[in-house]
Protein backbone atom coordinates (compact mmCIF):
# COMPACT_ATOMS: atom_id res chain seq x y z
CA UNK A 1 -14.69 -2.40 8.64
CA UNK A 2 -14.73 -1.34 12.03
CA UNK A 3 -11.58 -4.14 12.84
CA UNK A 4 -9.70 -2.03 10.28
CA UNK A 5 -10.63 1.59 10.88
CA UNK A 6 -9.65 0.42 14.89
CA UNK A 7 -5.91 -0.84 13.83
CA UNK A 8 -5.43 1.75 11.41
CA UNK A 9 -5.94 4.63 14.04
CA UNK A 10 -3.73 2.63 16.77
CA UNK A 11 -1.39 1.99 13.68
CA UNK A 12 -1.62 5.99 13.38
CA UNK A 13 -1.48 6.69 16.99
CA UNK A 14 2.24 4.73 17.56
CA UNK A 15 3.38 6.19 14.21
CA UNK A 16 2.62 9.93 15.63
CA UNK A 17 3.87 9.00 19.69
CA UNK A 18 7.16 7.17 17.91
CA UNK A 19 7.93 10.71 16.09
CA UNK A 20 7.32 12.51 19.20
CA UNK A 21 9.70 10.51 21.15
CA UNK A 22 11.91 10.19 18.30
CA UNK A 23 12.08 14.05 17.94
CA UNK A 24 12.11 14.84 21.77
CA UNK A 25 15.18 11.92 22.56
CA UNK A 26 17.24 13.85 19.76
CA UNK A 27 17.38 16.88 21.84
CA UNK A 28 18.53 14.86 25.19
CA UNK A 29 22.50 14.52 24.45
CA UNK A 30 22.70 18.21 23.92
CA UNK A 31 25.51 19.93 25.85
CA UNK A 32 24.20 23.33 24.87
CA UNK A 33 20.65 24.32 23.96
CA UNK A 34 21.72 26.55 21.69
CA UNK A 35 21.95 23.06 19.34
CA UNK A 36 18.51 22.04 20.13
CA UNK A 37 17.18 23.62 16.71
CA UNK A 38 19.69 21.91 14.50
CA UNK A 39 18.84 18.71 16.54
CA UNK A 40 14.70 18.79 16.07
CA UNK A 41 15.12 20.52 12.49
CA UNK A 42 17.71 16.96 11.46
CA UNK A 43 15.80 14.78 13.07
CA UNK A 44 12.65 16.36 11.21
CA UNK A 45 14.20 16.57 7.79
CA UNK A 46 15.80 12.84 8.16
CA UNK A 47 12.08 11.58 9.28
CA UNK A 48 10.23 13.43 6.08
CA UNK A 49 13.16 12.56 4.08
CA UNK A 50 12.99 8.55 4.98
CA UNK A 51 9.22 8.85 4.67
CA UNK A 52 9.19 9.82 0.91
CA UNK A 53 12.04 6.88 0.04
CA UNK A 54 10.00 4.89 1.87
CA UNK A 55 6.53 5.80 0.43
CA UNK A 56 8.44 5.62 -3.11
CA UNK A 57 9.59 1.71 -2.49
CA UNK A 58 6.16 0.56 -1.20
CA UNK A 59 4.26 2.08 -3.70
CA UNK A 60 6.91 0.65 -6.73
CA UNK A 61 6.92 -2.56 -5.20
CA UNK A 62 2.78 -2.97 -5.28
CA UNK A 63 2.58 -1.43 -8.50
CA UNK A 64 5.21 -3.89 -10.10
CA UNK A 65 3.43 -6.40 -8.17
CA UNK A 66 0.15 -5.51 -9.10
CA UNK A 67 1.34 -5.95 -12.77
CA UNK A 68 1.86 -9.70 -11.96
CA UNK A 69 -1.19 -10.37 -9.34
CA UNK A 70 -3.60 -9.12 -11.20
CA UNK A 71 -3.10 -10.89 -14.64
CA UNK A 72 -2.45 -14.33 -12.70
CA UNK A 73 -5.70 -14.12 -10.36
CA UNK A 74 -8.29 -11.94 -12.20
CA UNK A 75 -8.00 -13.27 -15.91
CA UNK A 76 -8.43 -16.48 -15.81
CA UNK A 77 -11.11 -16.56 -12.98
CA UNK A 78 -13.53 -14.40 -15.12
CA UNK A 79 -12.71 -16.30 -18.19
CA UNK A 80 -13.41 -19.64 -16.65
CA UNK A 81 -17.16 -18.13 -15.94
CA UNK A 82 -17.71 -16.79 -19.49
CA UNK A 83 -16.14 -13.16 -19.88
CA UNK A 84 -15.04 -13.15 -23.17
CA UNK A 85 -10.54 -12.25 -23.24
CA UNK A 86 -11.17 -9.15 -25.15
CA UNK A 87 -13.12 -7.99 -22.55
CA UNK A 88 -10.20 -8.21 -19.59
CA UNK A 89 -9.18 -4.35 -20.54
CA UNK A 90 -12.10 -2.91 -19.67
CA UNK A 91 -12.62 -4.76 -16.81
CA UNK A 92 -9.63 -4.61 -15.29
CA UNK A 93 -9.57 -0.62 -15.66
CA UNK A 94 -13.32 -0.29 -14.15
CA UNK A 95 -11.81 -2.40 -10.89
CA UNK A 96 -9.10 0.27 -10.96
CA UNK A 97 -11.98 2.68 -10.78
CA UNK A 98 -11.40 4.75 -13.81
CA UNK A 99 -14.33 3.29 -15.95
CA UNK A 100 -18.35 2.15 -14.59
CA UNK A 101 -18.37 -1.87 -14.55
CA UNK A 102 -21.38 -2.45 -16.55
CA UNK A 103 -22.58 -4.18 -19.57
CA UNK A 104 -21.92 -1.25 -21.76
CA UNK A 105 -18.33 -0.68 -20.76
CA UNK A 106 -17.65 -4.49 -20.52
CA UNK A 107 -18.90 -6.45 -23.14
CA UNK A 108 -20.28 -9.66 -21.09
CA UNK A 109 -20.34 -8.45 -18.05
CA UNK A 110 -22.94 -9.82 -15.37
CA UNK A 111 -23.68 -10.32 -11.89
CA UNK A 112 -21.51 -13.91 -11.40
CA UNK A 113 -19.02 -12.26 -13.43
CA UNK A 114 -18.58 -9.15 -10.93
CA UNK A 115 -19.05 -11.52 -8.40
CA UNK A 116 -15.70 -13.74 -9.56
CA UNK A 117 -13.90 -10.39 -10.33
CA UNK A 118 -14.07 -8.80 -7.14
CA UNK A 119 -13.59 -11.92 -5.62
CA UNK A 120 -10.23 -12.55 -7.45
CA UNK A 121 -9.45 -8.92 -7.48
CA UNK A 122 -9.00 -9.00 -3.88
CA UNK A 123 -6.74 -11.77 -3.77
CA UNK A 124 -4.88 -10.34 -6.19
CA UNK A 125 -4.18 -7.37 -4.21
CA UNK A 126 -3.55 -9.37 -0.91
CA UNK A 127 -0.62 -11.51 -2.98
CA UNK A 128 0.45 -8.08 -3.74
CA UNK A 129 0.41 -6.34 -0.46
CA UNK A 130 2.14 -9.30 1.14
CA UNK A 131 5.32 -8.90 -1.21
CA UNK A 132 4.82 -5.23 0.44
CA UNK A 133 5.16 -6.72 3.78
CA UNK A 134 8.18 -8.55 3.25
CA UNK A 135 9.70 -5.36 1.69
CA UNK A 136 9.48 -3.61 4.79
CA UNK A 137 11.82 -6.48 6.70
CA UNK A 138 14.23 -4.41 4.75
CA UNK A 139 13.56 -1.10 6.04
CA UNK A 140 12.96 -2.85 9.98
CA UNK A 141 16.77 -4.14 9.90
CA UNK A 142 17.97 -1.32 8.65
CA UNK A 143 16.50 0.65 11.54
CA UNK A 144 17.48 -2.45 14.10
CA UNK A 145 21.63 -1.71 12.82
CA UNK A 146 21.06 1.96 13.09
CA UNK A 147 19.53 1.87 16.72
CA UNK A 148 22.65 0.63 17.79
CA UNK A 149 24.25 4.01 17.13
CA UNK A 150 21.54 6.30 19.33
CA UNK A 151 23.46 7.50 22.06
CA UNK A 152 22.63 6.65 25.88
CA UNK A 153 21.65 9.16 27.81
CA UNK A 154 24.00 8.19 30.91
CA UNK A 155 23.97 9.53 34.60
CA UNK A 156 26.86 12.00 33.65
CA UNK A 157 24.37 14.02 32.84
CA UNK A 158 22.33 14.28 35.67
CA UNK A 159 23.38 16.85 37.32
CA UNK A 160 23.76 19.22 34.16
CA UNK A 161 21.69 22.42 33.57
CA UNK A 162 21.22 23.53 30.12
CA UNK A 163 20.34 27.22 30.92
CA UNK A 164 19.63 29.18 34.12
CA UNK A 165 16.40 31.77 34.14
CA UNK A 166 17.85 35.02 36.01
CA UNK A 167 18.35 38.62 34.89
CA UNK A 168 21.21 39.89 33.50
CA UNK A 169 23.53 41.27 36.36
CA UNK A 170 23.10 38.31 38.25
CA UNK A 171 24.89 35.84 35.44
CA UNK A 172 28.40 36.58 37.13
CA UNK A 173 27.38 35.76 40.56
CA UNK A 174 25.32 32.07 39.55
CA UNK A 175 28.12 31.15 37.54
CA UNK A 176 30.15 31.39 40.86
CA UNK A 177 27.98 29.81 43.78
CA UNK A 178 28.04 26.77 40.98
């Protein structure tokens, strides 16, 4: 537990610095901060807007997956120990969580038998997570293509000031002196 609840917060802690710097870089090639809202506001909308299609694909993907896994690993491990086939609805839907795993709900249920089931239920869900994984490649050389469109942020730009801080009257004699 405590291996996963560390690389899911440093998983979490990348995903938020990678925005950050993803939403801060978009404003760099400006030439006029008066674009610097359209800039943040695309790059916002394009991140939530990837996020959902890619949220959408994982989760199809593990439920179709899950549709396969499951029947292949659970169902015949708990039938070779003695839980009778007509039984398999019930238990299948109280390892989902949406019914108690018990003898009343499952007729033939005991302790090997919850013992096989979780046992098979989790490597029915890791078979299905990998397919997951591999789903991703996908979305990882998609994004390797696109980074070769970011713009560089080259040393013609060094030397350039988005907006000067002085009052009003003196706008005429800065623009000048420059």
């Amino acid at each position: 537990m405590n291996l996963t609840l560390g690389l899911v917060a440093t998983g979490c802690l990348f995903i938020g610095v990678l925005g950050g710097v993803s939403l801060i870089a978009s404003t760099f090639p400006l030439k006029t901060q008066k674009e610097i809202g359209t800039a943040g506001g695309l790059v916002g909308t394009t991140h939530h807007f990837l996020g959902s299609v890619g949220t959408a694909v994982f989760t199809t993907v593990l439920r179709s997956r899950e549709a396969t896994t499951i029947p292949q690993y659970v169902n015949p491990s708990v039938i070779g120990v003695g839980l009778p086939s007509s039984s398999i609805p019930a238990l299948i839907s109280g390892l989902h969580g949406a019914t108690p795993l018990n003898n009343q709900t499952v007729a033939g249920y005991n302790n090997n038998i919850a013992e096989i089931a979780d046992r098979s239920w989790k490597i029915a869900h890791a078979e299905a997570y990998k397919t997951v994984f591999y789903v991703n490649f996908g979305f990882v050389a998609a994004a390797l293509i696109l980074s070769w469109f970011v713009p560089t942020l080259d040393q013609a730009k060094e030397d350039f000031v988005a907006g000067h801080i002085h009052r009003g009257g003196e706008e005429i004699n800065l623009e000048v002196k420059e």
